[in-house]
Protein backbone atom coordinates (compact mmCIF):
# COMPACT_ATOMS: atom_id res chain seq x y z
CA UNK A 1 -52.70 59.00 9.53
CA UNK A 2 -52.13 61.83 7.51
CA UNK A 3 -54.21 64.13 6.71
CA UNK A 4 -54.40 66.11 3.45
CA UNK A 5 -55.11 69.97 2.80
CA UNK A 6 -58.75 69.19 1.40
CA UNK A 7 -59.65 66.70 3.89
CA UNK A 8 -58.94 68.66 7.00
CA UNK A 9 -61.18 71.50 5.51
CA UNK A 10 -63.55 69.04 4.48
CA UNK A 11 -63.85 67.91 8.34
CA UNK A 12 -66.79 67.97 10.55
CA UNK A 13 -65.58 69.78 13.47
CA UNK A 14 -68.37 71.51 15.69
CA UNK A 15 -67.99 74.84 17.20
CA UNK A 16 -70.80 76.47 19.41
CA UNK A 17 -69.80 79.46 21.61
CA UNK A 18 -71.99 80.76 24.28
CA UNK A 19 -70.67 83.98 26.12
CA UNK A 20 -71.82 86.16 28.86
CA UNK A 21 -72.99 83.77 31.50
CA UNK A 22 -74.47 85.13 34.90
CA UNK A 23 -75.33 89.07 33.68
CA UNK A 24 -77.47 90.61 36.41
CA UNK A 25 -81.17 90.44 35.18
CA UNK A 26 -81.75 93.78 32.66
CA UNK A 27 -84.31 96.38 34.02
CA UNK A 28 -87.56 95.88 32.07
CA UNK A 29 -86.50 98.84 30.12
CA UNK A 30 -83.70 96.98 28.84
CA UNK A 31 -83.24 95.02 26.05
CA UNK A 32 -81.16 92.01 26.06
CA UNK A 33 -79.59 91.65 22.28
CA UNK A 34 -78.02 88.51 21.28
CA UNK A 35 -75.30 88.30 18.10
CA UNK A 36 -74.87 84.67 16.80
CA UNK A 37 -71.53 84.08 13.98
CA UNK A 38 -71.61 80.92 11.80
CA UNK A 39 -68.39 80.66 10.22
CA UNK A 40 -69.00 78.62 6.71
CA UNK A 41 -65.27 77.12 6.44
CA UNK A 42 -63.86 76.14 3.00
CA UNK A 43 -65.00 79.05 0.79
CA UNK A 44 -68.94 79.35 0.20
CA UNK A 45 -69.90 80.11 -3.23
CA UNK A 46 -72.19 83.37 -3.01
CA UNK A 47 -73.60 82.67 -6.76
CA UNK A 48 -74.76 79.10 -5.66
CA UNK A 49 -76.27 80.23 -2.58
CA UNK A 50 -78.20 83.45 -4.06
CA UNK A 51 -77.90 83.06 -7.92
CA UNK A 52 -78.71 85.76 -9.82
CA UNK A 53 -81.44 85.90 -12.19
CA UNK A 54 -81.45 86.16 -15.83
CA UNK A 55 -77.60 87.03 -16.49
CA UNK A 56 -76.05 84.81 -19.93
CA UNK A 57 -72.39 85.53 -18.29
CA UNK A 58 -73.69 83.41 -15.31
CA UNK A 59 -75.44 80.62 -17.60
CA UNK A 60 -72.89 80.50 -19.71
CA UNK A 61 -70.30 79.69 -17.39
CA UNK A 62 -71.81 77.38 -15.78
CA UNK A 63 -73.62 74.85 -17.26
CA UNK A 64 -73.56 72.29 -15.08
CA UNK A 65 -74.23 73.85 -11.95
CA UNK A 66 -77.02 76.19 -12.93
CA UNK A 67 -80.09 75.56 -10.00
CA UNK A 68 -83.36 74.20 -12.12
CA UNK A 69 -85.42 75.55 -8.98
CA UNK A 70 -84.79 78.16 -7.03
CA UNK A 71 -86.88 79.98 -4.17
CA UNK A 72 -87.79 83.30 -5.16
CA UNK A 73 -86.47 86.62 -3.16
CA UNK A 74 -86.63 89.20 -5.27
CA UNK A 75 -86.48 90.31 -9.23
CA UNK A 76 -82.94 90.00 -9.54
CA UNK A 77 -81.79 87.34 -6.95
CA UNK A 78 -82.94 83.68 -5.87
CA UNK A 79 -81.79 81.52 -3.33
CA UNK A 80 -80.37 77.52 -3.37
CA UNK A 81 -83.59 75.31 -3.15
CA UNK A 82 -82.23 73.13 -0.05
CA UNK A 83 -82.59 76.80 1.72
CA UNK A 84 -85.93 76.50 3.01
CA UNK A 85 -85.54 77.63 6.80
CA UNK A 86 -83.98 80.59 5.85
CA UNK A 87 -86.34 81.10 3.20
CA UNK A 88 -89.26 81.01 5.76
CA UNK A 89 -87.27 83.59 7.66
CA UNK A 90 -87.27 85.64 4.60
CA UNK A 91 -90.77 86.04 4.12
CA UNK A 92 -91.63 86.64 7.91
CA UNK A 93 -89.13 89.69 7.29
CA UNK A 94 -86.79 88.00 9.35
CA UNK A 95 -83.92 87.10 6.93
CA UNK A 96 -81.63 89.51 4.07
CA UNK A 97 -78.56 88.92 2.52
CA UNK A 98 -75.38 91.25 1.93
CA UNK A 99 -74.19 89.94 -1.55
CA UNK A 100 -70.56 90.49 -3.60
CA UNK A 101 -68.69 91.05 -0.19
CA UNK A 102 -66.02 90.19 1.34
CA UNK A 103 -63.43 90.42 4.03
CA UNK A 104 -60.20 92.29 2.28
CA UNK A 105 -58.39 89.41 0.76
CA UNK A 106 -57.51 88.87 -2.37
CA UNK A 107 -55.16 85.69 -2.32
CA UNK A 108 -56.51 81.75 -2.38
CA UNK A 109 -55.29 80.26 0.63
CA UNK A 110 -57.99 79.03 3.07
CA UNK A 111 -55.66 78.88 6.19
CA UNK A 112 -54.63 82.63 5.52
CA UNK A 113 -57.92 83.49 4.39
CA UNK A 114 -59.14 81.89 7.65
CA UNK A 115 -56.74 83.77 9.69
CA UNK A 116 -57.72 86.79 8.19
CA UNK A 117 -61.90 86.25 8.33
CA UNK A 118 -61.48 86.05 12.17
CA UNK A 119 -58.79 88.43 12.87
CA UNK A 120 -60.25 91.20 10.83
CA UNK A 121 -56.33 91.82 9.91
CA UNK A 122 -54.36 92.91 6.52
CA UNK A 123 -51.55 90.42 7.09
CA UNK A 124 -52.20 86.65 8.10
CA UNK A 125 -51.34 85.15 11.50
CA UNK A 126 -50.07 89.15 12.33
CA UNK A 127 -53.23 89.20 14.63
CA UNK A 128 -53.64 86.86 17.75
CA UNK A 129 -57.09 88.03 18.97
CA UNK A 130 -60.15 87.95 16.88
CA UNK A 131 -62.59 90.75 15.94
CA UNK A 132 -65.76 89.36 17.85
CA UNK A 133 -63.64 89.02 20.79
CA UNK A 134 -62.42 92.36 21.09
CA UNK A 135 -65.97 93.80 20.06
CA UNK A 136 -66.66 92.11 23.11
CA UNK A 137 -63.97 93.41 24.88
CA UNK A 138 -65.11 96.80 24.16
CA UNK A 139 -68.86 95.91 25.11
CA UNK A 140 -67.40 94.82 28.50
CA UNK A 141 -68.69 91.28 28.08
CA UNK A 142 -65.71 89.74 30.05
CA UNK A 143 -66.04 86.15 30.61
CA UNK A 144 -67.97 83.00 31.69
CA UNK A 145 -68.03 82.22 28.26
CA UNK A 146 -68.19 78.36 26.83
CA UNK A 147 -66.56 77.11 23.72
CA UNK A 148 -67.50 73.72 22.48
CA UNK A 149 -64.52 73.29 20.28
CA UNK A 150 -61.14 72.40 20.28
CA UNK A 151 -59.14 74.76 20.44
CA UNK A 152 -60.86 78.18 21.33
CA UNK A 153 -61.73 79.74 17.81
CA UNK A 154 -59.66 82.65 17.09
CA UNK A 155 -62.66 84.61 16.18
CA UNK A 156 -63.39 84.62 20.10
CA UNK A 157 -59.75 85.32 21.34
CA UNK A 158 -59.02 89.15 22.97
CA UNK A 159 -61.52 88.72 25.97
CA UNK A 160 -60.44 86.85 29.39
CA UNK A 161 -62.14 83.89 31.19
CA UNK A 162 -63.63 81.60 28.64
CA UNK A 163 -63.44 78.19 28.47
CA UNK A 164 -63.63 75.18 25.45
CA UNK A 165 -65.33 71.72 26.32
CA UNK A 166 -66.01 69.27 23.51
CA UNK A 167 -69.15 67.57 24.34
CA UNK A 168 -68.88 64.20 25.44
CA UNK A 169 -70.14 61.02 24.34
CA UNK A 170 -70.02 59.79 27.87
CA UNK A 171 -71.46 60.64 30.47
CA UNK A 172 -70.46 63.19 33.12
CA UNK A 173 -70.84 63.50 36.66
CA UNK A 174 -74.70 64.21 37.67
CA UNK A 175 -75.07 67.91 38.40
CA UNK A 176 -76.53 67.04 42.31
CA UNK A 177 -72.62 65.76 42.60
CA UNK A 178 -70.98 68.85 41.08
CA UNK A 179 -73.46 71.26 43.31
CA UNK A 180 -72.01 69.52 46.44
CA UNK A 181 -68.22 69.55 45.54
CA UNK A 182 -68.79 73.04 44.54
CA UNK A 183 -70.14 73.58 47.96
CA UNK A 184 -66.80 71.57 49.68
CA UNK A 185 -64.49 74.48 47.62
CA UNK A 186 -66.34 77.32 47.62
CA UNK A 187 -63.66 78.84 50.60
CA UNK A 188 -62.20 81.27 49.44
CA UNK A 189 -58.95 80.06 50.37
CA UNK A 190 -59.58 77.38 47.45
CA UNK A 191 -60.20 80.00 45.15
CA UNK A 192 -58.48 78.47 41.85
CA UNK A 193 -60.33 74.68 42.82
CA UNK A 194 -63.47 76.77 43.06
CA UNK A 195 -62.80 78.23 39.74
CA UNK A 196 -62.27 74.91 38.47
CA UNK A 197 -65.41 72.96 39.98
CA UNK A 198 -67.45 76.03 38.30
CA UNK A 199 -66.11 75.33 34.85
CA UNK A 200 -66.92 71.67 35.06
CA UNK A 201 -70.79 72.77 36.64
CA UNK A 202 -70.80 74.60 33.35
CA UNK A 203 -70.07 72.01 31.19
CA UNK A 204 -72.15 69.76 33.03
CA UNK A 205 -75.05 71.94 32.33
CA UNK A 206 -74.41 71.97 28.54
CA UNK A 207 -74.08 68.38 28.57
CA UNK A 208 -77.52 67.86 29.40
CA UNK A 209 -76.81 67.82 33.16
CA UNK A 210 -74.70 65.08 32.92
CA UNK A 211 -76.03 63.03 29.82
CA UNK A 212 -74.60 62.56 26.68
CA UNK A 213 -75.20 65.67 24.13
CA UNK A 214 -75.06 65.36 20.56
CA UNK A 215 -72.33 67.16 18.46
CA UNK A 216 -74.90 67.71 15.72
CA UNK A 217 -75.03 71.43 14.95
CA UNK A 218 -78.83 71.25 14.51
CA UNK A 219 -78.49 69.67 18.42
CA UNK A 220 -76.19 72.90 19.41
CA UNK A 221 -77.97 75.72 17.84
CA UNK A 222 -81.22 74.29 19.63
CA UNK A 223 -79.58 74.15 23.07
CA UNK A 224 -77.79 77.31 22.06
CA UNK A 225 -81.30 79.39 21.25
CA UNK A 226 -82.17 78.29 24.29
CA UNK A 227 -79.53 79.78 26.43
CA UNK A 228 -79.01 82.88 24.73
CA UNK A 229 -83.24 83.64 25.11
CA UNK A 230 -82.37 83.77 29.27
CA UNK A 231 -82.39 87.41 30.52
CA UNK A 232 -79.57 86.56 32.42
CA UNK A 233 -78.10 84.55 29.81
CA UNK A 234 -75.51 84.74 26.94
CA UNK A 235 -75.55 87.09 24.63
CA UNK A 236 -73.17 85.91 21.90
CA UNK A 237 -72.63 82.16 20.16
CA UNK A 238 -70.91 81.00 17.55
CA UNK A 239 -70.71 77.48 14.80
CA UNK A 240 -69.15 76.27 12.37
CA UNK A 241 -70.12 74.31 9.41
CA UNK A 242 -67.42 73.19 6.95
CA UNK A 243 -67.01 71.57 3.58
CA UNK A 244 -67.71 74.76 1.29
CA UNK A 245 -63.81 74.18 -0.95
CA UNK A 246 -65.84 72.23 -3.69
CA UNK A 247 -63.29 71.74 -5.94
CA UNK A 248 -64.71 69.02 -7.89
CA UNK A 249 -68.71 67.57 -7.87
CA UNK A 250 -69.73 70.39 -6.34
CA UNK A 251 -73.25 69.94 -7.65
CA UNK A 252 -76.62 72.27 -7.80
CA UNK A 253 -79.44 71.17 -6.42
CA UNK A 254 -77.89 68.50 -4.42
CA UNK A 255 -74.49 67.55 -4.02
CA UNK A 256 -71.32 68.42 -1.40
CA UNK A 257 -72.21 72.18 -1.87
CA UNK A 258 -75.42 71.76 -1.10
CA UNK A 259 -75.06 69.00 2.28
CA UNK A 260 -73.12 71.92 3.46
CA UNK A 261 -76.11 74.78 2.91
CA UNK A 262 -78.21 72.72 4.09
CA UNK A 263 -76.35 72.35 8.21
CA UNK A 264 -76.07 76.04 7.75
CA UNK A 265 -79.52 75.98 7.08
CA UNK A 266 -80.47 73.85 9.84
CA UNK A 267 -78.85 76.08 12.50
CA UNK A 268 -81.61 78.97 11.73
CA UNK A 269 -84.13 76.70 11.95
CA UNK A 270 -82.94 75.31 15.44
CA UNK A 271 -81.75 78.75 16.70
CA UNK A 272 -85.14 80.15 15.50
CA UNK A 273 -86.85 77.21 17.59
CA UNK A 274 -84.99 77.28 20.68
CA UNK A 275 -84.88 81.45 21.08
CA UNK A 276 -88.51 81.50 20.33
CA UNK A 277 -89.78 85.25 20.44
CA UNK A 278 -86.32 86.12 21.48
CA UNK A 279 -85.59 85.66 17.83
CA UNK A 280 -86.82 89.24 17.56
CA UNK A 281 -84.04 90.68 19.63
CA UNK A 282 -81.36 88.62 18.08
CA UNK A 283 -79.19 88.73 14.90
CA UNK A 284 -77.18 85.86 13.16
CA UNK A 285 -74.42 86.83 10.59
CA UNK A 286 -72.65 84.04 8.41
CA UNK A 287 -68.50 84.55 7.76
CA UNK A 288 -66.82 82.64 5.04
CA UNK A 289 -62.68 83.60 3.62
CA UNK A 290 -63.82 83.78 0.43
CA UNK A 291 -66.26 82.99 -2.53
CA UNK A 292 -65.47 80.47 -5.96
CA UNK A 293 -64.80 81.11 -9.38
CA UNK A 294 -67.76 82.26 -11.64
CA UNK A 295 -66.79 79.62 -13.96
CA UNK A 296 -67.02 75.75 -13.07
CA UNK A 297 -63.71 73.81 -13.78
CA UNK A 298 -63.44 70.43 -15.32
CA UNK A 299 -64.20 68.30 -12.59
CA UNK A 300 -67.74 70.22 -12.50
CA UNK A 301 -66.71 72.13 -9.39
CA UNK A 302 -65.38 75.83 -8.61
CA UNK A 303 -61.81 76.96 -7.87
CA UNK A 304 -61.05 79.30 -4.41
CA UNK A 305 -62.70 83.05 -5.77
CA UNK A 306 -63.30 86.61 -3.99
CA UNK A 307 -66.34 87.90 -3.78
CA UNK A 308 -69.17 85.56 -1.89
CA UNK A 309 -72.44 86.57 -0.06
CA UNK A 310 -73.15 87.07 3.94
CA UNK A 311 -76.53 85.68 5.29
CA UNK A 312 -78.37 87.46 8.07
CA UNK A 313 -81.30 86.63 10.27
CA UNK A 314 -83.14 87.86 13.27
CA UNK A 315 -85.62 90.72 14.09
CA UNK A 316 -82.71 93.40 14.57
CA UNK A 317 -82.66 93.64 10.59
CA UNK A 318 -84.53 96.79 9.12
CA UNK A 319 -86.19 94.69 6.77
CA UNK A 320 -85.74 91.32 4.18
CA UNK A 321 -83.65 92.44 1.55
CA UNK A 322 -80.51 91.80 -0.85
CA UNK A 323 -78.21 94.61 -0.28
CA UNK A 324 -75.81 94.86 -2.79
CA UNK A 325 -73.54 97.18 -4.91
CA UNK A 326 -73.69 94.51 -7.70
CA UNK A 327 -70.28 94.63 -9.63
CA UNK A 328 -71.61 92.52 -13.21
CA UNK A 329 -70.54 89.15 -13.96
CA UNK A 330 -69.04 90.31 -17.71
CA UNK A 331 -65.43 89.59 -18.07
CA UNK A 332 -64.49 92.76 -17.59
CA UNK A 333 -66.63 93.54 -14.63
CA UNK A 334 -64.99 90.17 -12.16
CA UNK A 335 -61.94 89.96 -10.26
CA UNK A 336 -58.67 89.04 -11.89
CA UNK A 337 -61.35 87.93 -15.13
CA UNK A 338 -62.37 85.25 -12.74
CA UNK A 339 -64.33 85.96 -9.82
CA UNK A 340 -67.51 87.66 -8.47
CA UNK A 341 -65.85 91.52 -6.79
CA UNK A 342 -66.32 92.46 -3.80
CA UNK A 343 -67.83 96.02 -3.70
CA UNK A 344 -68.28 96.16 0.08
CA UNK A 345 -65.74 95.06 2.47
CA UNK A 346 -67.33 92.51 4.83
CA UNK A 347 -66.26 94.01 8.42
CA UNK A 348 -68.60 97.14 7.37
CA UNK A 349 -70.96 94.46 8.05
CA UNK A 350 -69.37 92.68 10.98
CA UNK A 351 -69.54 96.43 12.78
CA UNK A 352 -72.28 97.78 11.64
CA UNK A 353 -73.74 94.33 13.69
CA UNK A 354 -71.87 95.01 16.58
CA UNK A 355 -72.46 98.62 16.91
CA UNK A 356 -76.19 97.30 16.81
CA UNK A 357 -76.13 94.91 19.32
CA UNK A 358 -73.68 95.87 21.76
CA UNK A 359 -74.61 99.61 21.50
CA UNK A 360 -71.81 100.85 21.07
CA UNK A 361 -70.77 103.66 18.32
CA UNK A 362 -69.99 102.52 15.22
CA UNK A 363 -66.88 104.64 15.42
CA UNK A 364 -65.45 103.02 18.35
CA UNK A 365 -65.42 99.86 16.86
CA UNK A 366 -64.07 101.04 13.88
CA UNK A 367 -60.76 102.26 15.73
CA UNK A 368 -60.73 100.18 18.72
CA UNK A 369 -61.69 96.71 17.21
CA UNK A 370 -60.57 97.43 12.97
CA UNK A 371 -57.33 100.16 13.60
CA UNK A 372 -59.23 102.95 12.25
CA UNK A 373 -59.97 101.36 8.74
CA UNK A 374 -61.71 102.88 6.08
CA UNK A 375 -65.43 101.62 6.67
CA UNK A 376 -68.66 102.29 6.02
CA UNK A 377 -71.58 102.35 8.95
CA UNK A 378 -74.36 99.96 7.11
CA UNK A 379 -76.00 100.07 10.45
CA UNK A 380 -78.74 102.18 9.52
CA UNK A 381 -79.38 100.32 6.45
CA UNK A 382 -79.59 97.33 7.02
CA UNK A 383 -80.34 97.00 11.38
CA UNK A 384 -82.98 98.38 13.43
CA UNK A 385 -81.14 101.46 15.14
């Protein structure tokens, strides 16, 4: 069968990532801080997501997409209706937004954009390992790491000894069984066999110790939360949700847009359930190529744009708020006359996050993990440092 452009990045592929297996339990002293990515595939459109308030240029562009209810944030911003997890998250202080950013691309193709939103790069495909991965590097978080995807998201790439695993539908071996054959090659003489029964323990485990677990994102996050809240845990994880290239029937209060929103939505709500106070020492950061035009097209939908919006969540941000350089939405004022700018490039962001949770310098990162690029520490505006 073939499959076109716009279906495959209208698919329904699952990604959850859980790495740093086995760390030695932290000294009470210690904090354990947990960074969770959820990469919104296709293109999600900022000014959907967090409208803003009382601008004609907006209205008038888009007449049939404009929100008739919105959840309140602040006096110049609102955010999509179906949002209402996040919106809780908002008002426990738990929840801000980074809006008219973006990663620094300025063309309209999703597989270069893609390339580009997990490589941290200039030039697509120039990069083979991924910024999270070699933030990771630098943080010394080596291995034992679990994709459940197929293949290993670039995003991840840079650090040795992980592993992918799809969840099955079937079930696998009980985890009694996999305890004793770990037990027959645990010589060390069968080192790479012993290697290999571990990874299959591992996956056992995430398969519900042998039963059948559920692709479901919703499913993931909850198992996910429940990991990463383990002193001795994981300390990173990462999803995907997909279907944000709304080309056509996009829709506002409902719609494809919107289905999408909401499984983004529904992975802070399970996260938030299965890390429990943990929540407090974590932080979640969306990642999307880019953002759609201002103006809706014929087919009541948006073309690829710039400029989009990143979600955050977790008790490691200073405080609920929409930070923003906000560019204006007059002709003049977007990208190319089309799009939302972006006035803050997105990896400021992506640092700024790791720097905060991997305590590391802000610098570092910036020359071992983006080449020594021009960008701005946000940490102390918009973490707890």
């Amino acid at each position: 069968m073939k499959i076109s452009r716009r279906n495959f990045l209208k698919g329904s592929a699952t990604t959850l990532f859980l790495a740093g297996f086995n760390f030695p339990v932290l000294a009470n002293t210690e904090k354990k801080k947990n960074l969770v990515v959820i990469m919104l595939r296709g293109g999600m459109d900022g000014l959907c997501a967090v409208p803003i308030i009382g601008d004609k240029n907006f209205e008038k562009r888009r007449k049939d997409l404009i929100l008739d209810e919105t959840l309140k944030l602040n006096s110049d911003f609102a955010l999509h209706p179906k949002l209402k997890n996040f919106h809780n998250l908002w008002q426990n202080n738990l929840g801000a937004i980074v809006h008219a950013t973006n990663i620094p691309y300025t063309k309209r193709s999703h597989f270069d954009g893609q390339n580009l939103m997990e490589t941290g790069g200039h030039i697509p495909y120039s990069i083979k390992t991924g910024w999270l991965g070699r933030g990771m590097k630098l943080a010394e978080l080596k291995g034992d790491g679990l994709a459940l995807a197929l293949p290993m998201p670039l995003l991840l790439r840079g650090i040795p000894s992980n592993d992918n695993f799809y969840p099955s539908k079937k079930r696998l071996p009980r985890t009694e069984l996999l305890q004793l054959l770990k037990s027959v090659y645990a010589d060390k003489s069968e080192h790479d066999l012993a290697n290999m029964m571990e990874i299959i323990a591992n996956r056992s485990m995430m398969n519900n110790g042998g039963n059948s677990m559920s692709r479901k994102n919703s499913s993931l996050a909850h198992k996910a939360g429940l990991e990463l809240k383990k002193i001795n845990g994981p300390r990173v994880a990462v999803f995907e949700v997909d279907g944000f290239d709304t080309h056509a029937a996009q829709g506002g209060v409902n719609g494809s847009h919107s289905d999408s929103l909401i499984e983004m939505d529904s992975i802070f709500k399970s996260l938030e359930k299965g890390l429990g106070s943990e929540m407090e020492n974590t932080l979640v950061l969306t990642l999307t190529e880019f953002g759609r035009t201002i103006k809706q097209n014929g087919g009541r939908g948006t073309e690829h744009g710039y400029g989009s919006a990143i979600f955050m969540a977790g008790g490691l941000l200073k405080k609920s708020q929409v930070y923003t350089d906000w560019p204006g939405l007059k002709r003049k004022e977007l990208f190319e006359g089309r799009d939302l700018n972006s006035t803050i490039d997105a990896r400021s962001v992506y640092a700024s996050a790791m720097s905060t949770v991997f305590d590391i310098d802000f610098k570092r990162i910036q020359k071992e993990v983006f080449w020594g690029d021009k960008l701005d520490n946000l940490s102390d505006k918009l973490f707890k440092v």
